[in-house]
PDB file of N, CA and C in Angstrom:
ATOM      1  N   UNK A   1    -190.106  91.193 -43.166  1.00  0.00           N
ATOM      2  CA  UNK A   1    -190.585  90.550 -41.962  1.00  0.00           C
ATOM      3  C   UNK A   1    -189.588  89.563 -41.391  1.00  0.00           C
ATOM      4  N   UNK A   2    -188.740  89.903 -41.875  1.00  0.00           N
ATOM      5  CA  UNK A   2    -187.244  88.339 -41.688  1.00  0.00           C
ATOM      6  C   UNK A   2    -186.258  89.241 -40.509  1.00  0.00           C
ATOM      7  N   UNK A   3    -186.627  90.579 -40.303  1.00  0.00           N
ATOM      8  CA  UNK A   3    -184.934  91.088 -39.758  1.00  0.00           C
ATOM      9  C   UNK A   3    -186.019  92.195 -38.700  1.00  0.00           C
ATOM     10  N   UNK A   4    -184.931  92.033 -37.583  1.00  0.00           N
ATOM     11  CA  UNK A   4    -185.655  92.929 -36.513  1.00  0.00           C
ATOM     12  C   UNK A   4    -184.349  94.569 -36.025  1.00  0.00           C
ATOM     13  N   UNK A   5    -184.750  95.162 -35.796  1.00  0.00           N
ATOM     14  CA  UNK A   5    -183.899  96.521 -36.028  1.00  0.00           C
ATOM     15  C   UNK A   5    -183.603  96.993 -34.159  1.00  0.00           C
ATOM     16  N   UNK A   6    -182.953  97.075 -34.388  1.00  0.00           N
ATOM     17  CA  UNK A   6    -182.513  97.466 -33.068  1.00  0.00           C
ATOM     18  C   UNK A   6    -181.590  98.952 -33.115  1.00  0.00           C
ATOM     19  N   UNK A   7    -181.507 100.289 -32.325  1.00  0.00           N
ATOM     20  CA  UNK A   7    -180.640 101.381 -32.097  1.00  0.00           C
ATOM     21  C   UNK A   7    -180.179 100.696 -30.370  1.00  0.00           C
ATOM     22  N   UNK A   8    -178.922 101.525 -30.967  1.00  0.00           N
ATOM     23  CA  UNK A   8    -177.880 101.295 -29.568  1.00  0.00           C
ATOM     24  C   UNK A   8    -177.491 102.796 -29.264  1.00  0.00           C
ATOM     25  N   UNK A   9    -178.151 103.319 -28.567  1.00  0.00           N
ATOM     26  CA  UNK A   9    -178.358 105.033 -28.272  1.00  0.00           C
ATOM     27  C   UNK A   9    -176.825 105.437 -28.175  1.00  0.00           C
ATOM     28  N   UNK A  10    -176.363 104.696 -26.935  1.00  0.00           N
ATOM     29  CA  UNK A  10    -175.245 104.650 -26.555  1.00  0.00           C
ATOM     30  C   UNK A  10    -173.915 103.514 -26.695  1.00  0.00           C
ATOM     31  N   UNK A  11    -173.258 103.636 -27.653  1.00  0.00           N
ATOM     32  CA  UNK A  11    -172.233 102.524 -28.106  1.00  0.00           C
ATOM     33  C   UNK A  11    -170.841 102.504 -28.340  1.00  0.00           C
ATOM     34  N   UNK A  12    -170.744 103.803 -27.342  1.00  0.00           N
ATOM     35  CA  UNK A  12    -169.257 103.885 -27.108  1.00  0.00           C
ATOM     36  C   UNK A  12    -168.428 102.441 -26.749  1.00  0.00           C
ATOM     37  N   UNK A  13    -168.670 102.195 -25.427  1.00  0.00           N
ATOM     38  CA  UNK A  13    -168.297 100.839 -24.874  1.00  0.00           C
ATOM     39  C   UNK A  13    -167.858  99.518 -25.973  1.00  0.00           C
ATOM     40  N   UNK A  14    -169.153  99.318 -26.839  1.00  0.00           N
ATOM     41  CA  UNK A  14    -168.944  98.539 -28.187  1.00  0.00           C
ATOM     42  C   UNK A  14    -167.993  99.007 -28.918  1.00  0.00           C
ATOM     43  N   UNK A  15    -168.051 100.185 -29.297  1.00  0.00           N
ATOM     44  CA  UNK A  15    -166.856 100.590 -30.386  1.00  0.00           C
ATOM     45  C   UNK A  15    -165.626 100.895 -29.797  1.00  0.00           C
ATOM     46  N   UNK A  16    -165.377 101.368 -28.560  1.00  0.00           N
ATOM     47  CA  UNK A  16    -164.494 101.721 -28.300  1.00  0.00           C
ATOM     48  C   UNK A  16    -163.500 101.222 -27.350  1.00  0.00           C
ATOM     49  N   UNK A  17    -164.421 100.094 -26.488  1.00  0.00           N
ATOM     50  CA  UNK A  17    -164.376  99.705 -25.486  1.00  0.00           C
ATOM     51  C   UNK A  17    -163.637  98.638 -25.018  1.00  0.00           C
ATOM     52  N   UNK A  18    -164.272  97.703 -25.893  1.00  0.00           N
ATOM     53  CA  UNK A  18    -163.932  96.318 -25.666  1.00  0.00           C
ATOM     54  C   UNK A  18    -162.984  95.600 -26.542  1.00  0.00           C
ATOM     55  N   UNK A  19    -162.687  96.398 -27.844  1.00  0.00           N
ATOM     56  CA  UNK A  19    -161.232  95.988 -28.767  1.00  0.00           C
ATOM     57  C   UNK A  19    -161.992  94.999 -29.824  1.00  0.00           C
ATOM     58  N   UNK A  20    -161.731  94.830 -30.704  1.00  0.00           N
ATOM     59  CA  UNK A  20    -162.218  94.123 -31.601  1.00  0.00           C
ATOM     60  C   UNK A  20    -162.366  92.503 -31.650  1.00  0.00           C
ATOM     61  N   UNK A  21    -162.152  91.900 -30.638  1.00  0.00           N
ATOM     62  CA  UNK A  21    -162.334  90.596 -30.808  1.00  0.00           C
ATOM     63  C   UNK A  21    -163.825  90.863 -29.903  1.00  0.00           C
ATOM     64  N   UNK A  22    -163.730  91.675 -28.691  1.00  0.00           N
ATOM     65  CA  UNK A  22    -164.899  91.989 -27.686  1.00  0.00           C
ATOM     66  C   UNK A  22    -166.307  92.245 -28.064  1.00  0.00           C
ATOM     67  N   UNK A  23    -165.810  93.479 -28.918  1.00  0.00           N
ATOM     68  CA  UNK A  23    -167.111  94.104 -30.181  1.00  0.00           C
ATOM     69  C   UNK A  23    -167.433  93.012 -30.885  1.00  0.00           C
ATOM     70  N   UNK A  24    -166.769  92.097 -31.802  1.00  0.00           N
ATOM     71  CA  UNK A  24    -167.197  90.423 -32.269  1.00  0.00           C
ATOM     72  C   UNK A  24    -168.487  89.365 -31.761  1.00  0.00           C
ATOM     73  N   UNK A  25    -167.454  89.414 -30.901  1.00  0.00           N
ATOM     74  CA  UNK A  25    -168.234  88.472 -30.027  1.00  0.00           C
ATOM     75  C   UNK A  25    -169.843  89.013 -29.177  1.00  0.00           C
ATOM     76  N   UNK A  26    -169.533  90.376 -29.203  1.00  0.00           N
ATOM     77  CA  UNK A  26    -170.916  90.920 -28.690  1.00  0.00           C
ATOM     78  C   UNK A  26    -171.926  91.281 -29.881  1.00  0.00           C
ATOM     79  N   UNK A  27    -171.975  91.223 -31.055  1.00  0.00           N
ATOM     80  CA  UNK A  27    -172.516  91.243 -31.898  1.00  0.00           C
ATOM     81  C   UNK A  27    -172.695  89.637 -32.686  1.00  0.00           C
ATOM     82  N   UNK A  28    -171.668  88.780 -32.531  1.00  0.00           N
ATOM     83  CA  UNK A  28    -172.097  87.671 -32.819  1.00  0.00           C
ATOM     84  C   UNK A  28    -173.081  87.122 -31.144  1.00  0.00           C
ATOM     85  N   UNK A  29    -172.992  87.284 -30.480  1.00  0.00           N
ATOM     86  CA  UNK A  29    -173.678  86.706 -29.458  1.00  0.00           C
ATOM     87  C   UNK A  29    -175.481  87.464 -29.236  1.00  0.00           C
ATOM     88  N   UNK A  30    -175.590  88.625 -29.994  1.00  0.00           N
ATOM     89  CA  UNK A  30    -176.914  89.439 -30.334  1.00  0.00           C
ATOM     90  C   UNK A  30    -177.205  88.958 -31.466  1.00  0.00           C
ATOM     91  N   UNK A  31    -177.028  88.980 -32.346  1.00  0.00           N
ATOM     92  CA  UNK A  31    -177.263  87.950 -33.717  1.00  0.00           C
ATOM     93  C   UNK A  31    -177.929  86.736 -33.572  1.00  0.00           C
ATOM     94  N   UNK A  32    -176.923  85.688 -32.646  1.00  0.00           N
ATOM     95  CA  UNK A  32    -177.495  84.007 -32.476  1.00  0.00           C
ATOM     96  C   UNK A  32    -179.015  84.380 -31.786  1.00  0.00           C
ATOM     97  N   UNK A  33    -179.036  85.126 -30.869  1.00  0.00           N
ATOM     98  CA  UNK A  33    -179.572  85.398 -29.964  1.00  0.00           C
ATOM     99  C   UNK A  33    -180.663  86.078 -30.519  1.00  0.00           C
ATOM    100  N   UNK A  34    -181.188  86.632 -31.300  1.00  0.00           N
ATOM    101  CA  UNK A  34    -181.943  87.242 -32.366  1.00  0.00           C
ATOM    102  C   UNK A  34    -182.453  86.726 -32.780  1.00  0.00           C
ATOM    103  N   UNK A  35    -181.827  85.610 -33.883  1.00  0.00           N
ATOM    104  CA  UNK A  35    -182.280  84.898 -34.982  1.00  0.00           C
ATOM    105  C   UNK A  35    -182.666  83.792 -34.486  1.00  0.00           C
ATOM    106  N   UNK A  36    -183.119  83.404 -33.114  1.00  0.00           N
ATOM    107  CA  UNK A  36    -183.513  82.224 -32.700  1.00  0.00           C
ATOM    108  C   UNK A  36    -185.019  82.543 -32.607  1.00  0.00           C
ATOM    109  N   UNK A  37    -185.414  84.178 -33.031  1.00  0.00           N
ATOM    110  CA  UNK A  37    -187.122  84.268 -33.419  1.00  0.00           C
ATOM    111  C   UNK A  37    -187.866  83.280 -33.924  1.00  0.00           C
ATOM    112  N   UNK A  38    -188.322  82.844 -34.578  1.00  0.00           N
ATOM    113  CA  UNK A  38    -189.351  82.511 -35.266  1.00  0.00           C
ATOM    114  C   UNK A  38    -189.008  83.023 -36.549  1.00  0.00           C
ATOM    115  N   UNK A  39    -188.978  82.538 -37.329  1.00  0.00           N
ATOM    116  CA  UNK A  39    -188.897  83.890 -39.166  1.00  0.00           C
ATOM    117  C   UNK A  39    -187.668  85.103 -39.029  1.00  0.00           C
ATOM    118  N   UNK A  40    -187.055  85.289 -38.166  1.00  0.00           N
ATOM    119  CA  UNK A  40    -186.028  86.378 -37.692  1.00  0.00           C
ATOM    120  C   UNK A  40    -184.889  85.754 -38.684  1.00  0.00           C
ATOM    121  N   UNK A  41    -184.454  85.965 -39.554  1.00  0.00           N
ATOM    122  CA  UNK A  41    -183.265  85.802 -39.720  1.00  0.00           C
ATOM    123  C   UNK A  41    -181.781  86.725 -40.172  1.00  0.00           C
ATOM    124  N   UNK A  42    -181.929  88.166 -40.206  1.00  0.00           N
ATOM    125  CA  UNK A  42    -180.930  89.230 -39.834  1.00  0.00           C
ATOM    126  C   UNK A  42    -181.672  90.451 -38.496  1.00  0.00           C
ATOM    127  N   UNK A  43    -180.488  90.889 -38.498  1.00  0.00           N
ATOM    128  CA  UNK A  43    -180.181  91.900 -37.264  1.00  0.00           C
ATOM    129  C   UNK A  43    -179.861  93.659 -37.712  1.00  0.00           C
ATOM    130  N   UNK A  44    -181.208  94.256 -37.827  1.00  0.00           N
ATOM    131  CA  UNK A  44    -180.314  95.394 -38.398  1.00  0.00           C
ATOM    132  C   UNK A  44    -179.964  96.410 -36.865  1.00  0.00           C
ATOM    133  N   UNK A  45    -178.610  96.415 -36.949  1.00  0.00           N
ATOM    134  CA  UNK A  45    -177.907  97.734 -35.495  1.00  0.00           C
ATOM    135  C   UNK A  45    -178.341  99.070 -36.378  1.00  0.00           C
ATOM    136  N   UNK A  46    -178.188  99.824 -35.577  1.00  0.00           N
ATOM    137  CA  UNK A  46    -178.059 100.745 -35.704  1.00  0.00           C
ATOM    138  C   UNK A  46    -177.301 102.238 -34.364  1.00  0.00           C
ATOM    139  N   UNK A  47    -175.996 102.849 -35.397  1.00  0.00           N
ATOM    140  CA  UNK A  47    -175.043 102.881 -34.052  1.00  0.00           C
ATOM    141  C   UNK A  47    -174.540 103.567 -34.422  1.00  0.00           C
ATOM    142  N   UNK A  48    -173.676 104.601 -33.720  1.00  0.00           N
ATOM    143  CA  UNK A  48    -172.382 105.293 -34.385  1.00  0.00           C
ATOM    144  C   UNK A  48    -171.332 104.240 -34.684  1.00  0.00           C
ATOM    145  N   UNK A  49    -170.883 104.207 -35.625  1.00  0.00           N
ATOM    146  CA  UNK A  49    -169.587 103.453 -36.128  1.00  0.00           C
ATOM    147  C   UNK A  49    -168.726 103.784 -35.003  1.00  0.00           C
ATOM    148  N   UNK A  50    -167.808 103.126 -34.598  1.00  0.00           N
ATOM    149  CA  UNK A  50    -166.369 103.187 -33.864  1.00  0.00           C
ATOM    150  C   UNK A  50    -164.715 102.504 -34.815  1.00  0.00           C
ATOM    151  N   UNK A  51    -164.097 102.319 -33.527  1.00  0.00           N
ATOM    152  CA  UNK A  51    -163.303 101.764 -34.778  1.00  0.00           C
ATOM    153  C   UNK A  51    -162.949 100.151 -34.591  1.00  0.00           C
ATOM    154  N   UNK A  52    -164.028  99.696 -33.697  1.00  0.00           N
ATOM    155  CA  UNK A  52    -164.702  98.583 -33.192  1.00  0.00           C
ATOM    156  C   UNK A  52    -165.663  97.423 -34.096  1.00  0.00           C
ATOM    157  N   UNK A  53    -166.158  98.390 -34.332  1.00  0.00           N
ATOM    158  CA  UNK A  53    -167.739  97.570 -34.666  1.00  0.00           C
ATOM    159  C   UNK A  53    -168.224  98.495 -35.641  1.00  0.00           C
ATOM    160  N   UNK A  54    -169.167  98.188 -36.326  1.00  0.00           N
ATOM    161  CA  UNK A  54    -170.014  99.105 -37.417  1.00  0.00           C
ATOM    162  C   UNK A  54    -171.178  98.432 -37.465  1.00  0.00           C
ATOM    163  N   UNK A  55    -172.484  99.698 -37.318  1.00  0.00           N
ATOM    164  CA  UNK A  55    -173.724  99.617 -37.824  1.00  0.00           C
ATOM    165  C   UNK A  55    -173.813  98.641 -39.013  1.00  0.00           C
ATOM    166  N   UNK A  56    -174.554  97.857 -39.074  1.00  0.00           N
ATOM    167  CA  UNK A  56    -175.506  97.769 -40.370  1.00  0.00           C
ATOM    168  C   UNK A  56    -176.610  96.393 -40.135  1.00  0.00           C
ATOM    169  N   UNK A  57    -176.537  95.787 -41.254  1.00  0.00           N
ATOM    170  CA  UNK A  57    -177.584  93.811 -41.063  1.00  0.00           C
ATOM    171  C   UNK A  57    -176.554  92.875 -40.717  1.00  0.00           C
ATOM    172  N   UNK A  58    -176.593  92.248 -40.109  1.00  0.00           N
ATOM    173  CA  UNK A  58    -176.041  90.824 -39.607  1.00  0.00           C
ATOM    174  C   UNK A  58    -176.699  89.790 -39.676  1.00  0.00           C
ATOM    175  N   UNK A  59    -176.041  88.716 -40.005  1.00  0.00           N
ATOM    176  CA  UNK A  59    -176.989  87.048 -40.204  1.00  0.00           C
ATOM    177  C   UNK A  59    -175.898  86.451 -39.553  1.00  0.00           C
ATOM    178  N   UNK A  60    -176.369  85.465 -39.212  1.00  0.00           N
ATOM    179  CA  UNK A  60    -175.090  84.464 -38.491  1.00  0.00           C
ATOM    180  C   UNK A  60    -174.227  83.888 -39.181  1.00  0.00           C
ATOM    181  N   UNK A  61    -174.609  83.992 -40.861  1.00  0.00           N
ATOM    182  CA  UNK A  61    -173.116  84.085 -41.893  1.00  0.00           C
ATOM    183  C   UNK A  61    -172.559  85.167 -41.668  1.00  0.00           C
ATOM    184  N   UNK A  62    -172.694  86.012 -40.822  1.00  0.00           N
ATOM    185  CA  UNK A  62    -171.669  86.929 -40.985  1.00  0.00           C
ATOM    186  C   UNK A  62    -170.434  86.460 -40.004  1.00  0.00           C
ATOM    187  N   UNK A  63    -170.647  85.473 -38.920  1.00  0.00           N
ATOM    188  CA  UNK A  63    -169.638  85.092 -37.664  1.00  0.00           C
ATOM    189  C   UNK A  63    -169.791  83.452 -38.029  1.00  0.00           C
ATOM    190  N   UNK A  64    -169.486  82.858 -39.782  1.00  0.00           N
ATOM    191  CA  UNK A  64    -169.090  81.551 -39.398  1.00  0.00           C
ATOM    192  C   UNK A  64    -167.745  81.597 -39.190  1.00  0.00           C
ATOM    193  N   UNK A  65    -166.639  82.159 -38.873  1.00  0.00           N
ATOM    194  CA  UNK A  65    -165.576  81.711 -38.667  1.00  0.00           C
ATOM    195  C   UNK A  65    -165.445  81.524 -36.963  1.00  0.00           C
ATOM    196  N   UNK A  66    -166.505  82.221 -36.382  1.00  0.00           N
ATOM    197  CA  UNK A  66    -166.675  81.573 -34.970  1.00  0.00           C
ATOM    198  C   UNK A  66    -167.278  80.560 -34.728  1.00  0.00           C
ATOM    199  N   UNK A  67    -167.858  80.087 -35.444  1.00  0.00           N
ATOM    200  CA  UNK A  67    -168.535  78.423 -35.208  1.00  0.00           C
ATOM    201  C   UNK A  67    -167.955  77.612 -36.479  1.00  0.00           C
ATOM    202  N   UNK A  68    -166.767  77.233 -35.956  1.00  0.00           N
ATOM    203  CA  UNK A  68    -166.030  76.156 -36.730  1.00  0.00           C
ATOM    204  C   UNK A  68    -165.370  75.565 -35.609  1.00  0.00           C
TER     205      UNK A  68
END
């Protein structure tokens, strides 16, 4: 009851698209943005892998090196 699931039908753009700092930041910015639920505290994607970004759970330990 802690993690809410999300599919991204289409996720070319994410993986392929935006280069890896882009894909980052758009998954750390769905994450914060998530976990500001109530009891929410991971993110499960679900996606074709690219060579961008990858499916799986996210917590906002996963992007502390962006909030330092």
């Amino acid at each position: 009851h802690d993690t809410v699931a999300l599919n991204i039908d289409n996720a070319r753009k994410l993986t392929q698209g935006m280069g890896t700092t882009g894909a980052e930041a758009y998954l750390a910015e769905l994450t914060f943005s998530l976990t500001e639920l109530p009891g929410i505290k991971f993110v499960k994607l679900n996606f074709e892998e690219g060579d961008h970004a990858m499916p799986g759970v996210y917590s906002r330990d996963d992007f502390r090196d962006l909030i330092k």
